[in-house]
PDB file of N, CA and C in Angstrom:
ATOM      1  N   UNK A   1       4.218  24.534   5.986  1.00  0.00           N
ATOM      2  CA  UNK A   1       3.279  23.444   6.181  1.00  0.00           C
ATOM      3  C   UNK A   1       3.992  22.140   5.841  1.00  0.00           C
ATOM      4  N   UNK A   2       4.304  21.523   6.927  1.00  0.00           N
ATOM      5  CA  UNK A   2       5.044  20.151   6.595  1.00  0.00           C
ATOM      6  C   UNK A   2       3.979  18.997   6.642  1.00  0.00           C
ATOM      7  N   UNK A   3       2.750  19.183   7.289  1.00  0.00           N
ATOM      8  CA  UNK A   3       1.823  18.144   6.841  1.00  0.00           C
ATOM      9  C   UNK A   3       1.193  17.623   5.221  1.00  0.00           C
ATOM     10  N   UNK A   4       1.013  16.317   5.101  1.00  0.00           N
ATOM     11  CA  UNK A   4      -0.138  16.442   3.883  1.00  0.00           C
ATOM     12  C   UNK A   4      -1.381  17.024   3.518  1.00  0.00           C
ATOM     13  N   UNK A   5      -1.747  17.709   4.663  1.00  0.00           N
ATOM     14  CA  UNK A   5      -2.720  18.272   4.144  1.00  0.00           C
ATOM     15  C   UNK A   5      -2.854  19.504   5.825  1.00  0.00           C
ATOM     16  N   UNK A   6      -4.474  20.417   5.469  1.00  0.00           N
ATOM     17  CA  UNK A   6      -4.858  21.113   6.934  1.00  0.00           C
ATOM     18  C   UNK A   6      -6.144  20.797   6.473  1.00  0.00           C
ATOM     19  N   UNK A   7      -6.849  21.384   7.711  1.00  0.00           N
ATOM     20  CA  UNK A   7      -8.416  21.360   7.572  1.00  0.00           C
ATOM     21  C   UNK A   7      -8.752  22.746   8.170  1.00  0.00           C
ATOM     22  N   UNK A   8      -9.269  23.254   6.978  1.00  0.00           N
ATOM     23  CA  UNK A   8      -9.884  24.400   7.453  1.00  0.00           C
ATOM     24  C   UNK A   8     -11.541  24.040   8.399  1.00  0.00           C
ATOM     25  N   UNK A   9     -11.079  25.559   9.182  1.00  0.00           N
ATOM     26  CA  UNK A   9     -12.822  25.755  10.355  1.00  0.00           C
ATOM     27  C   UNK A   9     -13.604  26.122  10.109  1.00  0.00           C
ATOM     28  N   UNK A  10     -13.229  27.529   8.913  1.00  0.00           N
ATOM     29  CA  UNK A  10     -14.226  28.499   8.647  1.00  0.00           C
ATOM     30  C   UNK A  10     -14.580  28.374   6.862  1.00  0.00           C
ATOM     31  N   UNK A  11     -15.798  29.086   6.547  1.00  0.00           N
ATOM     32  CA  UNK A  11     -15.969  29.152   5.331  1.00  0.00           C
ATOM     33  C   UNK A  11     -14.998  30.505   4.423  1.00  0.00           C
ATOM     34  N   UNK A  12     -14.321  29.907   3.379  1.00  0.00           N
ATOM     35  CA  UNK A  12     -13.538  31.346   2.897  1.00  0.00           C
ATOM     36  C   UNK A  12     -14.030  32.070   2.478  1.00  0.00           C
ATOM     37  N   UNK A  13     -15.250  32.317   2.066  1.00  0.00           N
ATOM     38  CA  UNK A  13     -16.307  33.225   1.883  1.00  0.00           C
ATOM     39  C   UNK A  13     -16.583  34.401   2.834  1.00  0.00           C
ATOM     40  N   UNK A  14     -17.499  33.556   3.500  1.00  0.00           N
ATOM     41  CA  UNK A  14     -17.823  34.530   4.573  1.00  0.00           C
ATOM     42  C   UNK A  14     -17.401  34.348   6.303  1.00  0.00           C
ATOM     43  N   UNK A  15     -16.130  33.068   6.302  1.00  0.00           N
ATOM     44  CA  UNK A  15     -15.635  32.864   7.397  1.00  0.00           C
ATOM     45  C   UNK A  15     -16.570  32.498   8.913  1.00  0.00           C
ATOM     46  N   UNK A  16     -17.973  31.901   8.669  1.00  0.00           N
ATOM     47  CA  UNK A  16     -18.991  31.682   9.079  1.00  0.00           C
ATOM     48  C   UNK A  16     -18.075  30.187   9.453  1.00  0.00           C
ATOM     49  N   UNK A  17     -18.841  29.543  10.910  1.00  0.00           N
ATOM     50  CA  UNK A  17     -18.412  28.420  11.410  1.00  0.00           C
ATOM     51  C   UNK A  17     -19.808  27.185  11.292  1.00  0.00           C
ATOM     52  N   UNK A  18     -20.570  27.650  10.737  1.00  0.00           N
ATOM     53  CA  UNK A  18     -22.371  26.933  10.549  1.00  0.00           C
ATOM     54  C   UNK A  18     -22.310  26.413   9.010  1.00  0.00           C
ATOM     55  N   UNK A  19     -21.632  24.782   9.397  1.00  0.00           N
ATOM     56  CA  UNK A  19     -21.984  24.288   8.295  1.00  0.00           C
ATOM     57  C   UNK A  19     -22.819  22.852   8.103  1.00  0.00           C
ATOM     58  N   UNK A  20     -23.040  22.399   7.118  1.00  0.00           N
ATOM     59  CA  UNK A  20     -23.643  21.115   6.938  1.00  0.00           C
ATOM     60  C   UNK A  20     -22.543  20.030   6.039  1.00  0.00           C
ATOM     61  N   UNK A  21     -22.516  19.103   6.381  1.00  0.00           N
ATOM     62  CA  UNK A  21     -22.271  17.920   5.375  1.00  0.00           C
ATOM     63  C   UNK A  21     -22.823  17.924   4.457  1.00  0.00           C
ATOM     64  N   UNK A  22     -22.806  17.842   3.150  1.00  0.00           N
ATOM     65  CA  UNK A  22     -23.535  17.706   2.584  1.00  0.00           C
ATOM     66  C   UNK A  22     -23.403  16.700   1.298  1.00  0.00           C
ATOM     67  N   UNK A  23     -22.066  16.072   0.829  1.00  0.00           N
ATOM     68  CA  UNK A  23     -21.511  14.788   0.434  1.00  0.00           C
ATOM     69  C   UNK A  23     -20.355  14.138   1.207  1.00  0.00           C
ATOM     70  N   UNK A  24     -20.220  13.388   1.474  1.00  0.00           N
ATOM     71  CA  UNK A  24     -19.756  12.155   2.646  1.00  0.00           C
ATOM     72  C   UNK A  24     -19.131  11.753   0.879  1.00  0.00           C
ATOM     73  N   UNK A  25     -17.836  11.945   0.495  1.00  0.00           N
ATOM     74  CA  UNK A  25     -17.464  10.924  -0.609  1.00  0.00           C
ATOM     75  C   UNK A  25     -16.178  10.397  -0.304  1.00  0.00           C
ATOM     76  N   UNK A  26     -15.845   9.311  -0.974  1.00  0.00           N
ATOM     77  CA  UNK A  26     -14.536   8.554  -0.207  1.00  0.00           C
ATOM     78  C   UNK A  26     -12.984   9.366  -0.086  1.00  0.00           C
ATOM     79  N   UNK A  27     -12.530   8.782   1.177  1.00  0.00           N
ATOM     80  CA  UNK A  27     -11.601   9.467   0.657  1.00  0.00           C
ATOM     81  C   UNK A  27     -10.559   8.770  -0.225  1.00  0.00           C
ATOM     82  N   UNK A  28      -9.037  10.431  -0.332  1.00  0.00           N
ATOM     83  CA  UNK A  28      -8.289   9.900  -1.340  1.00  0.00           C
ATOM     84  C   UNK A  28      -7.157  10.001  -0.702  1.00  0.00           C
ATOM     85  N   UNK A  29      -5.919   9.865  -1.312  1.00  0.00           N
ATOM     86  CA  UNK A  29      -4.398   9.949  -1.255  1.00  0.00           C
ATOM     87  C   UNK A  29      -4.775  11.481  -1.864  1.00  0.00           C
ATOM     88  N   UNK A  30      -3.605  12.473  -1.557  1.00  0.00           N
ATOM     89  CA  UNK A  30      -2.747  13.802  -1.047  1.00  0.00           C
ATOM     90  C   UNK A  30      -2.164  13.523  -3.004  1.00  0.00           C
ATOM     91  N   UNK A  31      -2.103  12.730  -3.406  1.00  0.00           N
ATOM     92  CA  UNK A  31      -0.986  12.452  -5.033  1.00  0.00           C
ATOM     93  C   UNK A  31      -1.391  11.009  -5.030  1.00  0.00           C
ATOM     94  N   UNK A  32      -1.137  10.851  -6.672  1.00  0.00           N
ATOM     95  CA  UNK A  32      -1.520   9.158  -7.079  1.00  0.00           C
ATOM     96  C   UNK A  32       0.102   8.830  -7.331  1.00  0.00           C
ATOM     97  N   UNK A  33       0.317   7.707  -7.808  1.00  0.00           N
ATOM     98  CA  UNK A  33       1.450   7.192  -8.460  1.00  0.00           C
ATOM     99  C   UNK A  33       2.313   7.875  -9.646  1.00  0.00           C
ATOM    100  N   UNK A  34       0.654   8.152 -10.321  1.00  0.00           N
ATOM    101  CA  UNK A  34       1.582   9.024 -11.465  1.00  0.00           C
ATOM    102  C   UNK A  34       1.615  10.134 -11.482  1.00  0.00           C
ATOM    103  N   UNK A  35       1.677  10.491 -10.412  1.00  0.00           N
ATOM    104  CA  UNK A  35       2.275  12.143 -10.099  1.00  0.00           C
ATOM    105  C   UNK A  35       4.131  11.338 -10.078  1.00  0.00           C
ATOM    106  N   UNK A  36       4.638  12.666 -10.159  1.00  0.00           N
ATOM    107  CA  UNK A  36       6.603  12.605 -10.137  1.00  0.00           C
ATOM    108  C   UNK A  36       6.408  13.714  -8.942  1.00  0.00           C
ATOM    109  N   UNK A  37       6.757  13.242  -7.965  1.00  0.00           N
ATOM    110  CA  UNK A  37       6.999  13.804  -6.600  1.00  0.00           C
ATOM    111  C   UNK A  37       8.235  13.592  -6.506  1.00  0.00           C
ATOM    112  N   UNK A  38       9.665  14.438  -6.453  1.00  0.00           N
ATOM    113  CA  UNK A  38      10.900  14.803  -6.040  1.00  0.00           C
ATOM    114  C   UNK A  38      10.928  14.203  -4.489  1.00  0.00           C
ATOM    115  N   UNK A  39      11.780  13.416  -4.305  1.00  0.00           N
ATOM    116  CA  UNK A  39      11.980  12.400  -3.262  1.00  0.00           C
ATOM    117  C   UNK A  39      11.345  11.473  -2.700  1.00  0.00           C
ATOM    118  N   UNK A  40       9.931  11.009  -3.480  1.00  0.00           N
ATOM    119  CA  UNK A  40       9.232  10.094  -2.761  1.00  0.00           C
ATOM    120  C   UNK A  40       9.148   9.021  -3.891  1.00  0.00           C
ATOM    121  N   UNK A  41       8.875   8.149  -3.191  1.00  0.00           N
ATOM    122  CA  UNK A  41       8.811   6.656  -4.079  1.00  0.00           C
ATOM    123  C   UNK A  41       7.509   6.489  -4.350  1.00  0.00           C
ATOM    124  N   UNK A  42       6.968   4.842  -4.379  1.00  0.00           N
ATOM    125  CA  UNK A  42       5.761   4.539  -3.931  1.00  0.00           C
ATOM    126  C   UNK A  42       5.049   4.775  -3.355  1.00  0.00           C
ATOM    127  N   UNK A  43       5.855   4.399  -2.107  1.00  0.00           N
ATOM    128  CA  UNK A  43       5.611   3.927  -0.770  1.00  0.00           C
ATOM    129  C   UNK A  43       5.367   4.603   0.212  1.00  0.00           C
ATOM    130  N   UNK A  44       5.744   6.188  -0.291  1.00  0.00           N
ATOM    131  CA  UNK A  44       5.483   7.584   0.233  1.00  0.00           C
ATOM    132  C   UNK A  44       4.024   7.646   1.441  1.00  0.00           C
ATOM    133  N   UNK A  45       4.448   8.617   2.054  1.00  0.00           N
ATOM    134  CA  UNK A  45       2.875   9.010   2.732  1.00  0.00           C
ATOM    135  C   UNK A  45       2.011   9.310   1.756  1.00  0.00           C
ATOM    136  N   UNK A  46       2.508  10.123   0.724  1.00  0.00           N
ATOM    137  CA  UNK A  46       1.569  11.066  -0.278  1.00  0.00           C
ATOM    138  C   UNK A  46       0.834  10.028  -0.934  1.00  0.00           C
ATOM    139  N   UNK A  47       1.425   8.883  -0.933  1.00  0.00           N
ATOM    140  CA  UNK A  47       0.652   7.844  -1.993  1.00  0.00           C
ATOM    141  C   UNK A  47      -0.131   7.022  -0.972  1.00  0.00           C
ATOM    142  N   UNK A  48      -0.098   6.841  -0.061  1.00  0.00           N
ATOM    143  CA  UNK A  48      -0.319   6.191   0.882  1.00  0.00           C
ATOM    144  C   UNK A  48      -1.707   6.407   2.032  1.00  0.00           C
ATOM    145  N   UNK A  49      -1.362   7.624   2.599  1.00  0.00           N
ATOM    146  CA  UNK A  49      -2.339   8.163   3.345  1.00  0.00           C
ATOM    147  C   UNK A  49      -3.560   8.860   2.930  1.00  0.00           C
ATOM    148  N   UNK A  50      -4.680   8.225   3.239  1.00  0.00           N
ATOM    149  CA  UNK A  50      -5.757   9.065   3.005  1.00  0.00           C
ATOM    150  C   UNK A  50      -6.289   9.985   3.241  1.00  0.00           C
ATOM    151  N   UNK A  51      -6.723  11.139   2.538  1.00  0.00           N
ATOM    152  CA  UNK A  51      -7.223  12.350   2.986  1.00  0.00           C
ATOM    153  C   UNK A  51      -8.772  12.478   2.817  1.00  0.00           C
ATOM    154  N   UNK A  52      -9.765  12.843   4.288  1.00  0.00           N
ATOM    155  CA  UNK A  52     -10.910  13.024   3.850  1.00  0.00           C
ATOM    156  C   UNK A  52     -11.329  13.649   2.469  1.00  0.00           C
ATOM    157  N   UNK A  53     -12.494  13.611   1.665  1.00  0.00           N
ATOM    158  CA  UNK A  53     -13.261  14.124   0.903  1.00  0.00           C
ATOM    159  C   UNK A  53     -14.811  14.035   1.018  1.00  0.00           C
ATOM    160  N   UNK A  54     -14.925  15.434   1.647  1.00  0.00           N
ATOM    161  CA  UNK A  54     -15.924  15.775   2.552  1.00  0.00           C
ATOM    162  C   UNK A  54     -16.614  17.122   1.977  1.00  0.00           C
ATOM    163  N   UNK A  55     -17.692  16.871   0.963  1.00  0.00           N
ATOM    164  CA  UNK A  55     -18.627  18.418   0.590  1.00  0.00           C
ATOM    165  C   UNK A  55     -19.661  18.920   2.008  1.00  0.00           C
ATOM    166  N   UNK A  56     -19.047  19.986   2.370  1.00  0.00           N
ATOM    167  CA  UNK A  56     -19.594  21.083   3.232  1.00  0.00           C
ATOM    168  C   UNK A  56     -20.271  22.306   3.131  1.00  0.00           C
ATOM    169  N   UNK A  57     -21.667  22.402   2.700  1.00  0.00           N
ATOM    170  CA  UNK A  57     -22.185  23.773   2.742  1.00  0.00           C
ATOM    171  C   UNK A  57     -22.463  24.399   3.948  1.00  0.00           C
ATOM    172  N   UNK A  58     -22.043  26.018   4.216  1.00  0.00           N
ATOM    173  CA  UNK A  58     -22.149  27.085   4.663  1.00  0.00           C
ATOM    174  C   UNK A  58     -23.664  27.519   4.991  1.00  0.00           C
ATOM    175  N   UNK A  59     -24.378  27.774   5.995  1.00  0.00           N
ATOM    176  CA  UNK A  59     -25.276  27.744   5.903  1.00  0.00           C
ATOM    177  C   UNK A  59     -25.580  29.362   5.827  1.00  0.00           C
ATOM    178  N   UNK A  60     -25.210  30.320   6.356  1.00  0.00           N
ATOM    179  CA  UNK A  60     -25.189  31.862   6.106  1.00  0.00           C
ATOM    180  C   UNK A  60     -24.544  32.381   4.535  1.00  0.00           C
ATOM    181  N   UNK A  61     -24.021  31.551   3.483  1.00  0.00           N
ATOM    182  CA  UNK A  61     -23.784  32.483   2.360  1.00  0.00           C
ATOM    183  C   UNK A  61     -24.347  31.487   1.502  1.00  0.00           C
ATOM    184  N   UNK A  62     -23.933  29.908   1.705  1.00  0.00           N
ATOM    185  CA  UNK A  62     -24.996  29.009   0.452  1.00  0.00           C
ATOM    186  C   UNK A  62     -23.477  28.510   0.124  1.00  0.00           C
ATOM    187  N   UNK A  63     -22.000  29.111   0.292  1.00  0.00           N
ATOM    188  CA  UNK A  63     -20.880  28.105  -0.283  1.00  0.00           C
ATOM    189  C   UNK A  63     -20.740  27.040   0.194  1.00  0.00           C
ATOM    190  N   UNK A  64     -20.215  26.518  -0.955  1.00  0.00           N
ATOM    191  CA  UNK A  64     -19.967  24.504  -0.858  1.00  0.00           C
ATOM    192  C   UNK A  64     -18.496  24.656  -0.819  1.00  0.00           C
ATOM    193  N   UNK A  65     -17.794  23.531  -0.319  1.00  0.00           N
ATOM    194  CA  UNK A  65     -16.426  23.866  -0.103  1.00  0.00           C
ATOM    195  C   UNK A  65     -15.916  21.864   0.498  1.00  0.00           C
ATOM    196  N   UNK A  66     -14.949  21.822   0.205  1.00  0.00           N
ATOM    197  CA  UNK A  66     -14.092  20.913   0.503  1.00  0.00           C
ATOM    198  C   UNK A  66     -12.941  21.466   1.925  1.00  0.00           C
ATOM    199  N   UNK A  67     -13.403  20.938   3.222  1.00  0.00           N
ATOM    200  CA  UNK A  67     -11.966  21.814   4.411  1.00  0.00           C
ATOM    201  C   UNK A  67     -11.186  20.761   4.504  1.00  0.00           C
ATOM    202  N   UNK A  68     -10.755  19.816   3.606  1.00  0.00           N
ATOM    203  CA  UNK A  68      -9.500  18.919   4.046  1.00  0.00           C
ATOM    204  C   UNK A  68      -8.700  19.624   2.673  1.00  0.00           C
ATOM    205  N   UNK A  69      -7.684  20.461   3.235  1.00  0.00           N
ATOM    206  CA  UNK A  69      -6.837  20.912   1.695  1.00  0.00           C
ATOM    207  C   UNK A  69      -5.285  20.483   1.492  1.00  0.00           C
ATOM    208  N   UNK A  70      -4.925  19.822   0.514  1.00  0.00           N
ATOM    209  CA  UNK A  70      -3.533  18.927   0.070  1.00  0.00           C
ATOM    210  C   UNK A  70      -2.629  20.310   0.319  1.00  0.00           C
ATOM    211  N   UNK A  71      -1.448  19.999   0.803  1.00  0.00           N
ATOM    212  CA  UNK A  71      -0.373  20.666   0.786  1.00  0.00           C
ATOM    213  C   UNK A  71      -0.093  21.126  -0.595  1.00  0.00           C
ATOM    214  N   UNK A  72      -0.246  22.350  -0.602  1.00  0.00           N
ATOM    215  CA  UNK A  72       0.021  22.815  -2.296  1.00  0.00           C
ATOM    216  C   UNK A  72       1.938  22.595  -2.420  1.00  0.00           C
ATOM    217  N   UNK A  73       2.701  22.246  -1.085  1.00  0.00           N
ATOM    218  CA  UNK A  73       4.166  22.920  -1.346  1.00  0.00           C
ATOM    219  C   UNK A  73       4.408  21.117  -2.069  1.00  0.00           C
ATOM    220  N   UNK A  74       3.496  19.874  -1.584  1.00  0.00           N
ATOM    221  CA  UNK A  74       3.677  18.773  -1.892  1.00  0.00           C
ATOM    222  C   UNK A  74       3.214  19.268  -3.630  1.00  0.00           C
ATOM    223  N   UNK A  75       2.108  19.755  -3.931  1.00  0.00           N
ATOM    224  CA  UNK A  75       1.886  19.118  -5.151  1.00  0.00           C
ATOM    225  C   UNK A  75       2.635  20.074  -6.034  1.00  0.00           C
ATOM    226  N   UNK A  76       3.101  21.603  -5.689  1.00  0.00           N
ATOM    227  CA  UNK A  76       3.851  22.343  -6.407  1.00  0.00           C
ATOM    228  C   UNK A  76       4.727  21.745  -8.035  1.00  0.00           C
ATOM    229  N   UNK A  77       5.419  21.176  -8.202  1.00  0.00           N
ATOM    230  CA  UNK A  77       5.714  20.262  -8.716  1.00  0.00           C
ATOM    231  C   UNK A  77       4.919  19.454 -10.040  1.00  0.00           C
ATOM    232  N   UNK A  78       3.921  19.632  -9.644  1.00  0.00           N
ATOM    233  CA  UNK A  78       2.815  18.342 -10.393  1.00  0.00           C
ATOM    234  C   UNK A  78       2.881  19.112 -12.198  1.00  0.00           C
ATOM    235  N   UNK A  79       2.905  17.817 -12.721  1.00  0.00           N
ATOM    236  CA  UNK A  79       3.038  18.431 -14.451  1.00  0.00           C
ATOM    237  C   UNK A  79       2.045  17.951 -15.011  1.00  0.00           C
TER     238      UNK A  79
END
């Protein structure tokens, strides 16, 4: 995964495609500043680009879930 992030389709639960919005909250950056990210500066995408933050309930099991997910190989690293 070389992107900052994916967006999942399905719920990991029950892999159901019937969901609702259900918090609209702002989005964020993928890492803040004071993360120590190995080759990136500032100025980085990671610091830079915004990633939705979007609460989604499932309407067949009742899970709540976030489908915009940060590259774990970016934050691997994080102390």
């Amino acid at each position: 995964m070389n992107a900052l992030f994916r967006v999942r389709s399905d719920c990991r639960l029950c892999h159901s495609r019937a969901l609702d919005l259900a918090a609209p909250l702002a989005e964020i950056s993928v890492a803040t500043p004071n993360f120590k990210i190995v080759g990136a500066d500032r100025d980085a995408p990671v610091f830079r680009i915004p990633v939705p933050l979007e609460l989604y309930h499932y309407r067949g099991c009742g899970h709540s879930q976030i489908l915009h997910i940060g590259n774990p190989e970016i934050l691997r690293d994080y102390v």
